[in-house]
Protein backbone atom coordinates (compact mmCIF):
# COMPACT_ATOMS: atom_id res chain seq x y z
CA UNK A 1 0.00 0.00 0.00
CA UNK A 2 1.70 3.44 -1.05
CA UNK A 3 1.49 6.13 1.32
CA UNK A 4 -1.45 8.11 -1.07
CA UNK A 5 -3.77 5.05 -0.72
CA UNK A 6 -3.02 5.07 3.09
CA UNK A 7 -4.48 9.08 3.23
CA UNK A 8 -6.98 7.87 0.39
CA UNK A 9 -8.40 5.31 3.22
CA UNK A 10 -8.19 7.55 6.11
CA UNK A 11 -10.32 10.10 4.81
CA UNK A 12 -12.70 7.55 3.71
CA UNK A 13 -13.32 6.66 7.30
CA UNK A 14 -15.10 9.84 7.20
CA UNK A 15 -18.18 7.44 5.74
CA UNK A 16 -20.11 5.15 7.15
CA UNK A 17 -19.23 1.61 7.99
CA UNK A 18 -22.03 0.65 5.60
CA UNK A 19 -20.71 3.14 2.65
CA UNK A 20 -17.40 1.90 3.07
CA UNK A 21 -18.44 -1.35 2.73
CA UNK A 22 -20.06 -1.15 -0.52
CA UNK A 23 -18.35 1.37 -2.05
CA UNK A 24 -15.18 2.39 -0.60
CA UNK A 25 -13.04 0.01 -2.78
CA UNK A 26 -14.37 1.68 -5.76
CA UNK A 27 -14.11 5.16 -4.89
CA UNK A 28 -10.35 4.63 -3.87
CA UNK A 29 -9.67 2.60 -7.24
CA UNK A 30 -10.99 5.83 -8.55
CA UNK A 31 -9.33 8.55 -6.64
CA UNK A 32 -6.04 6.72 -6.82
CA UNK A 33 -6.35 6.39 -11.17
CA UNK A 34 -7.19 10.27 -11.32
CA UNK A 35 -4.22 11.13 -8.98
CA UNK A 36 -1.06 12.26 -10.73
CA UNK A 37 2.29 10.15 -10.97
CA UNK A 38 4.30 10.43 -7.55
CA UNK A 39 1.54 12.28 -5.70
CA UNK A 40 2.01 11.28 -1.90
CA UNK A 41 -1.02 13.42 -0.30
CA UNK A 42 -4.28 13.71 -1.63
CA UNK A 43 -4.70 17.18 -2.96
CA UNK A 44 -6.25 19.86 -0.63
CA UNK A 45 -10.12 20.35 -2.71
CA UNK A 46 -10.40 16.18 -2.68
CA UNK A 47 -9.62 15.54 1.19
CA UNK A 48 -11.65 18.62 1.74
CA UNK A 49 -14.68 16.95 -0.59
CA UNK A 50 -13.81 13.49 1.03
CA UNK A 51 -14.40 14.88 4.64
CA UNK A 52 -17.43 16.86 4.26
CA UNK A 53 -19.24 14.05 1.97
CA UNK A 54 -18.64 11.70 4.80
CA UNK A 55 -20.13 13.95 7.53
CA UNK A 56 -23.39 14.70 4.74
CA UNK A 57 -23.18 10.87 4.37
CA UNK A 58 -23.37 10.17 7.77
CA UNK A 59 -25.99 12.47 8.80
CA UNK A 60 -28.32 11.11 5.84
CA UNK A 61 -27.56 7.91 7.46
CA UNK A 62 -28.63 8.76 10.80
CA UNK A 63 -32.07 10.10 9.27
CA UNK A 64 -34.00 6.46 9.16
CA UNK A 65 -36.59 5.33 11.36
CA UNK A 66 -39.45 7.56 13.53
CA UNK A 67 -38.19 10.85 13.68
CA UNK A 68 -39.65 11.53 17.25
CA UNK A 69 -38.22 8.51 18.98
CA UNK A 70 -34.78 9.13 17.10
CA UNK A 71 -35.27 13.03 18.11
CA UNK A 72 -36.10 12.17 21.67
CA UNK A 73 -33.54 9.84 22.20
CA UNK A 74 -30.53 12.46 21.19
CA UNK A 75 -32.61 15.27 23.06
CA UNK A 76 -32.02 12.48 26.23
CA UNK A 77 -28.62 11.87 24.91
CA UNK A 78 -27.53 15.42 25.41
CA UNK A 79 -29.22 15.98 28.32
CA UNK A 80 -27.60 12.96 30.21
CA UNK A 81 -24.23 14.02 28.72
CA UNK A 82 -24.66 17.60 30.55
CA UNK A 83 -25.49 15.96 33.31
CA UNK A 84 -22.44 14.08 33.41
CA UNK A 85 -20.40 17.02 32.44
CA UNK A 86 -21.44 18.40 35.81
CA UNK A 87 -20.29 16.12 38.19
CA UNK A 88 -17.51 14.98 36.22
CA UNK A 89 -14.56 17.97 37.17
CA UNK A 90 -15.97 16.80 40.80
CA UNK A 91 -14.69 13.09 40.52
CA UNK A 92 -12.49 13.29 43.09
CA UNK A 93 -15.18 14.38 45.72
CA UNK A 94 -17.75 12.04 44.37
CA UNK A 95 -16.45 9.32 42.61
CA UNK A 96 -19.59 7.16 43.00
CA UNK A 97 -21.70 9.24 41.51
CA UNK A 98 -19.63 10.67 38.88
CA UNK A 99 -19.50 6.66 37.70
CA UNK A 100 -23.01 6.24 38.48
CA UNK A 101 -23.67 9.40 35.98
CA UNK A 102 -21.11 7.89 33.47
CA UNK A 103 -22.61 4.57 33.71
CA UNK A 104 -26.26 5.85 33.33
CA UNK A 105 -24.48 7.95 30.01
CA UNK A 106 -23.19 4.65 28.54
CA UNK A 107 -26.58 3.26 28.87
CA UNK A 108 -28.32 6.11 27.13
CA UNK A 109 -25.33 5.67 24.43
CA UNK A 110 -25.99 2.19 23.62
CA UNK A 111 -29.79 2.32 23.95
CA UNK A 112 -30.05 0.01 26.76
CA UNK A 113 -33.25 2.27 28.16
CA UNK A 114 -34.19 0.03 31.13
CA UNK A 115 -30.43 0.19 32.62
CA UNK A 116 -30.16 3.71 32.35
CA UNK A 117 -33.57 4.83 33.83
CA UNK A 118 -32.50 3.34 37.62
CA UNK A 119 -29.09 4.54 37.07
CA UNK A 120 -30.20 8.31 35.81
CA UNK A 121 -32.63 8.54 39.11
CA UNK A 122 -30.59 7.32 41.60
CA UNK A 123 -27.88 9.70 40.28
CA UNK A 124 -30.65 12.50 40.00
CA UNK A 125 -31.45 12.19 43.13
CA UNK A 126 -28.39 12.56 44.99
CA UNK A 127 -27.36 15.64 43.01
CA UNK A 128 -30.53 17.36 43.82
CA UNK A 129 -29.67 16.46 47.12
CA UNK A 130 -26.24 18.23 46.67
CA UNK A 131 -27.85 21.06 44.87
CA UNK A 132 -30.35 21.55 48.11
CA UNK A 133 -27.51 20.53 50.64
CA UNK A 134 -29.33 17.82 51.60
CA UNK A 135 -27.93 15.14 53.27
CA UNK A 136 -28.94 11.62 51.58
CA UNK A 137 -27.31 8.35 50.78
CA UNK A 138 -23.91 9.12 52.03
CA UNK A 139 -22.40 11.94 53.90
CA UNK A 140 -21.44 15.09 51.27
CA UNK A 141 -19.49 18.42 52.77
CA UNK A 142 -21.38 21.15 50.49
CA UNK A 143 -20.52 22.81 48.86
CA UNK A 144 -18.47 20.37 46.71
CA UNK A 145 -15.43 21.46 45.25
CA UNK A 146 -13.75 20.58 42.16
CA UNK A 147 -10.57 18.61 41.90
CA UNK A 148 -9.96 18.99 38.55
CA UNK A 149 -11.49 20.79 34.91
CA UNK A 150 -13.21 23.76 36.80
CA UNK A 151 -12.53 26.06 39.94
CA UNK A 152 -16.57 26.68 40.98
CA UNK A 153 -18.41 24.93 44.08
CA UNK A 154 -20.88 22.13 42.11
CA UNK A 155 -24.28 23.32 41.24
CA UNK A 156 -22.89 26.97 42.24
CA UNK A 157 -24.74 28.94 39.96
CA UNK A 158 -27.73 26.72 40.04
CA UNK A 159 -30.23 25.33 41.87
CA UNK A 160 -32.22 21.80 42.90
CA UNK A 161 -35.30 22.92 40.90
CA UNK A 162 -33.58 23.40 37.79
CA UNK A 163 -31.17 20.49 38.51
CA UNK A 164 -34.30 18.40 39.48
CA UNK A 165 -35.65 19.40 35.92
CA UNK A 166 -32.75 18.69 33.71
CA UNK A 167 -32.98 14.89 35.23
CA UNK A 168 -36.07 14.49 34.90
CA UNK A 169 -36.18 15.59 31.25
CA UNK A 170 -34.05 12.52 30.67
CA UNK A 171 -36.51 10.28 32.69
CA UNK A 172 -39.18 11.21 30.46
CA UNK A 173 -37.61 10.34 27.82
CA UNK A 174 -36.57 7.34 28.77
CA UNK A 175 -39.76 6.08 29.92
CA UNK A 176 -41.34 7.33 26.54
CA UNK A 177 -39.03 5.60 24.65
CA UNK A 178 -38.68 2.00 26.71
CA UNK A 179 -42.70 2.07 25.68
CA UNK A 180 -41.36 1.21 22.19
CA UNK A 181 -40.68 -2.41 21.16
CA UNK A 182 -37.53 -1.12 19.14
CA UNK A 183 -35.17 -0.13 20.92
CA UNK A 184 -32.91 3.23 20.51
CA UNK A 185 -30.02 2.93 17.84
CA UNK A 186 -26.58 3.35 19.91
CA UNK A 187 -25.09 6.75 19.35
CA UNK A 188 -21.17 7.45 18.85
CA UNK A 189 -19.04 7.25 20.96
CA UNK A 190 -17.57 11.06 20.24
CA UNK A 191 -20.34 11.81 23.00
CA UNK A 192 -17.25 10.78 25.87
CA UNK A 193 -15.25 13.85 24.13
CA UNK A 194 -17.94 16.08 23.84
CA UNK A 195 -18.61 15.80 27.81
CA UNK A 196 -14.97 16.64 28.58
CA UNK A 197 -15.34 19.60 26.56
CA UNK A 198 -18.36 20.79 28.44
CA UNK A 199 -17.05 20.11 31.51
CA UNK A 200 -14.13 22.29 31.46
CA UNK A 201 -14.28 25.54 33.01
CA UNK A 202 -11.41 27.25 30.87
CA UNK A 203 -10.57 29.34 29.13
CA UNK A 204 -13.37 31.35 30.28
CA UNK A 205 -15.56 34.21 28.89
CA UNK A 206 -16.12 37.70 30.94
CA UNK A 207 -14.51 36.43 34.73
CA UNK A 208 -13.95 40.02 35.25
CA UNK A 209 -17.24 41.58 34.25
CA UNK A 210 -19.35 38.60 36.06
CA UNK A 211 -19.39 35.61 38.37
CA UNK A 212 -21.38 33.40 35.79
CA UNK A 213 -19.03 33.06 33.00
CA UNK A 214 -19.01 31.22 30.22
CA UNK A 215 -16.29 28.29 29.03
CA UNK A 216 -15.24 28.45 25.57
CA UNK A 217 -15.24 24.65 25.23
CA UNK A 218 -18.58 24.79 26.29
CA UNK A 219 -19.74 27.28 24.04
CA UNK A 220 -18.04 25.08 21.04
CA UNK A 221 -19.11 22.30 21.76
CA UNK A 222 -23.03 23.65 21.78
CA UNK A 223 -22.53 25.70 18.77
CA UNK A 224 -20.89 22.51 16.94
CA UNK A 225 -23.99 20.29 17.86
CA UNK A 226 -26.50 23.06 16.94
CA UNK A 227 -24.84 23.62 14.03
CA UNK A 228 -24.45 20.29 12.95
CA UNK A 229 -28.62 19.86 13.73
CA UNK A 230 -29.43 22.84 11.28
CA UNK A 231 -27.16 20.90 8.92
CA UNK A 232 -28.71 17.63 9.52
CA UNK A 233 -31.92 19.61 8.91
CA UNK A 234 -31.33 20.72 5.53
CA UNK A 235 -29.72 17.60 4.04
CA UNK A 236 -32.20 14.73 5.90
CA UNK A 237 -35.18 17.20 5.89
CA UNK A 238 -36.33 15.81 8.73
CA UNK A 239 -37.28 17.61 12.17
CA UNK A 240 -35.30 14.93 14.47
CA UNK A 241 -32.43 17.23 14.53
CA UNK A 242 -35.06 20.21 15.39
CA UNK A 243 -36.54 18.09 18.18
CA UNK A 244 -33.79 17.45 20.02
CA UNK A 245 -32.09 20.91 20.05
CA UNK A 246 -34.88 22.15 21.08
CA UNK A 247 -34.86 19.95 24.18
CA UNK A 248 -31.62 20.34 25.19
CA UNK A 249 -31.90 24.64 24.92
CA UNK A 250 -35.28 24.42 27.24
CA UNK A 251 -32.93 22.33 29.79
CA UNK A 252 -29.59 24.83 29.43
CA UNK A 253 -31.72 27.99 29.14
CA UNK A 254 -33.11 27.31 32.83
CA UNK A 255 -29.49 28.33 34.31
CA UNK A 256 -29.63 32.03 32.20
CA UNK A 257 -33.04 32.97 33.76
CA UNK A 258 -31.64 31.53 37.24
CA UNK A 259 -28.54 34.00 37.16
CA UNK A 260 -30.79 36.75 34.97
CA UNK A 261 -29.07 39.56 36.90
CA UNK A 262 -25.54 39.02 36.00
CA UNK A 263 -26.62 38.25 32.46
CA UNK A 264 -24.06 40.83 29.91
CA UNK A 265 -24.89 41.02 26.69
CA UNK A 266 -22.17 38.48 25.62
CA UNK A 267 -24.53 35.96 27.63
CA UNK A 268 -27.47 37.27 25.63
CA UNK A 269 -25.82 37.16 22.16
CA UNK A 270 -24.60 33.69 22.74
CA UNK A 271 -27.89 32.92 23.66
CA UNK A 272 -29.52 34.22 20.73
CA UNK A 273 -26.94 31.84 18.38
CA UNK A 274 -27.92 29.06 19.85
CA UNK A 275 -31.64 30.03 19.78
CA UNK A 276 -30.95 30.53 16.07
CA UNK A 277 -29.58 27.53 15.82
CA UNK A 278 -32.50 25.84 16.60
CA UNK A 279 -34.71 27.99 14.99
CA UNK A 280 -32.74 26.59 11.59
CA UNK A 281 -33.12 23.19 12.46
CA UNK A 282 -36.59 23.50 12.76
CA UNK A 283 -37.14 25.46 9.30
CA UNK A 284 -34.40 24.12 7.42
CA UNK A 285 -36.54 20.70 6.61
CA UNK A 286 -39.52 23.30 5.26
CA UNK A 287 -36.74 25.57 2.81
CA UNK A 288 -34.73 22.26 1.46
CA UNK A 289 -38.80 20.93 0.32
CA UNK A 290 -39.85 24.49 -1.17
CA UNK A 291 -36.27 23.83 -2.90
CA UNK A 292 -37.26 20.79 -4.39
CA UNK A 293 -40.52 21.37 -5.56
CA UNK A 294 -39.28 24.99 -7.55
């Protein structure tokens, strides 16, 4: 194998398994006939087409079966993940329930609905215990400090209703969709990166103009996913991708109107990106048909 047909393949991961499968050797018999003689890296416009054909690719794939129970399920999926993103920079404080949350997240992941519900109430339970500094299961010093990704006391800037809520958005869901003979396809496993992303407290946006800052990997991370639902959107036109961001900005907005007086308008304008975000996600399915039928 020459060193072009090694690049050749690795951007081709970019597909889906399935894709790959059925039409990978082809594609690469082609790529590699059309390259020039002695050409070692694939030229800059054809990795470029390679990557964003397999992301289109895969989100077309992703766009089979009921919309709502596929919509609800990532809606749950991010939820769980925030949760999780919460307790994880406090690990060293609370292992047990950081691996409780993890474990309830892995469920979620792989659709195993049944496992995760006990797991995700158990863990819900103790942190809105924490949030209320309430003593239950085990003995907790609150506030809980972080040992590593973040310098803030846990739930800091929250509270137990709104933690209470974001839990039991995610027990909703997963007693909606465990009402469903099929169960949920498993999700990727880029979901373990995204939540050490969120869960990082730095670098950080405005810590001199206001205790409720924002983290940057946070922020990209969001933006990412909502992007990447608008996009899903407008390829798939389907409303899955609508469905779920929408769930997952009800559940994050709660902490804006809970620290509404040391909102800047930094916090308001990345609000309103995400909130447009969503907005396209929900339309996008509506322009791409109006498309089709001019």
């Amino acid at each position: 194998m020459t060193a072009l047909e090694r690049r050749y393949r690795r951007l081709l991961l970019a597909y889906p398994r399935k894709y790959r499968a059925a039409h990978g050797d082809e594609l690469l018999d082609v790529l590699l006939e059309s390259a020039g003689p002695g050409r070692r890296i694939p030229p800059l416009r054809e990795a470029w087409g390679l990557l964003t054909g397999g992301v289109r690719s895969r989100i077309v794939h992703q766009a089979t079966g009921s919309a709502w129970a596929d919509g609800l399920h990532l809606a749950v999926t991010a939820v769980a993940a925030a949760n999780l993103a919460a307790l994880l920079p406090y690990v060293g404080t609370l292992p047990l329930w950081t691996l409780l949350s993890a474990l309830a997240l892995l469920a979620v992941l792989r659709g195993w609905v049944r496992t995760a519900f006990p797991l995700t109430f158990v863990t819900g339970v103790k942190a809105v215990a924490i949030a209320g500094g309430w003593q239950l299961f085990d003995l907790t010093l609150v506030p809980v400090y972080p040992s590593l990704l973040s310098d803030r006391s846990l739930f800091g800037n929250s509270s137990p209703f709104l933690v209470a809520a974001g839990y039991a958005v995610v027990l909703i869901g997963l007693l909606a969709l465990a009402s469903r003979r099929q169960p949920p396809r498993p999700r990727s496993w880029w979901w373990w990166a995204a939540v050490v992303a969120a869960a990082w407290a730095g670098p950080e946006w405005m810590t001199e103009e206001t205790t409720y800052s924002l983290s940057l990997s946070r922020m990209a991370v969001e933006v990412a996913a909502f992007g990447l639902a608008t996009a899903g959107g407008y390829l798939t036109r389907d409303h899955r991708w609508a469905l779920a961001a929408g769930v997952y900005l009800l559940v994050a907005s709660g902490e804006l109107v809970q620290n509404v007086e040391q909102l800047t308008r930094q916090h308001l304008a990345y609000e309103g990106v995400l909130v447009l975000l969503a907005v396209g996600a929900a339309v996008a399915p509506f322009r791409q048909r109006r498309h089709c039928l001019d």
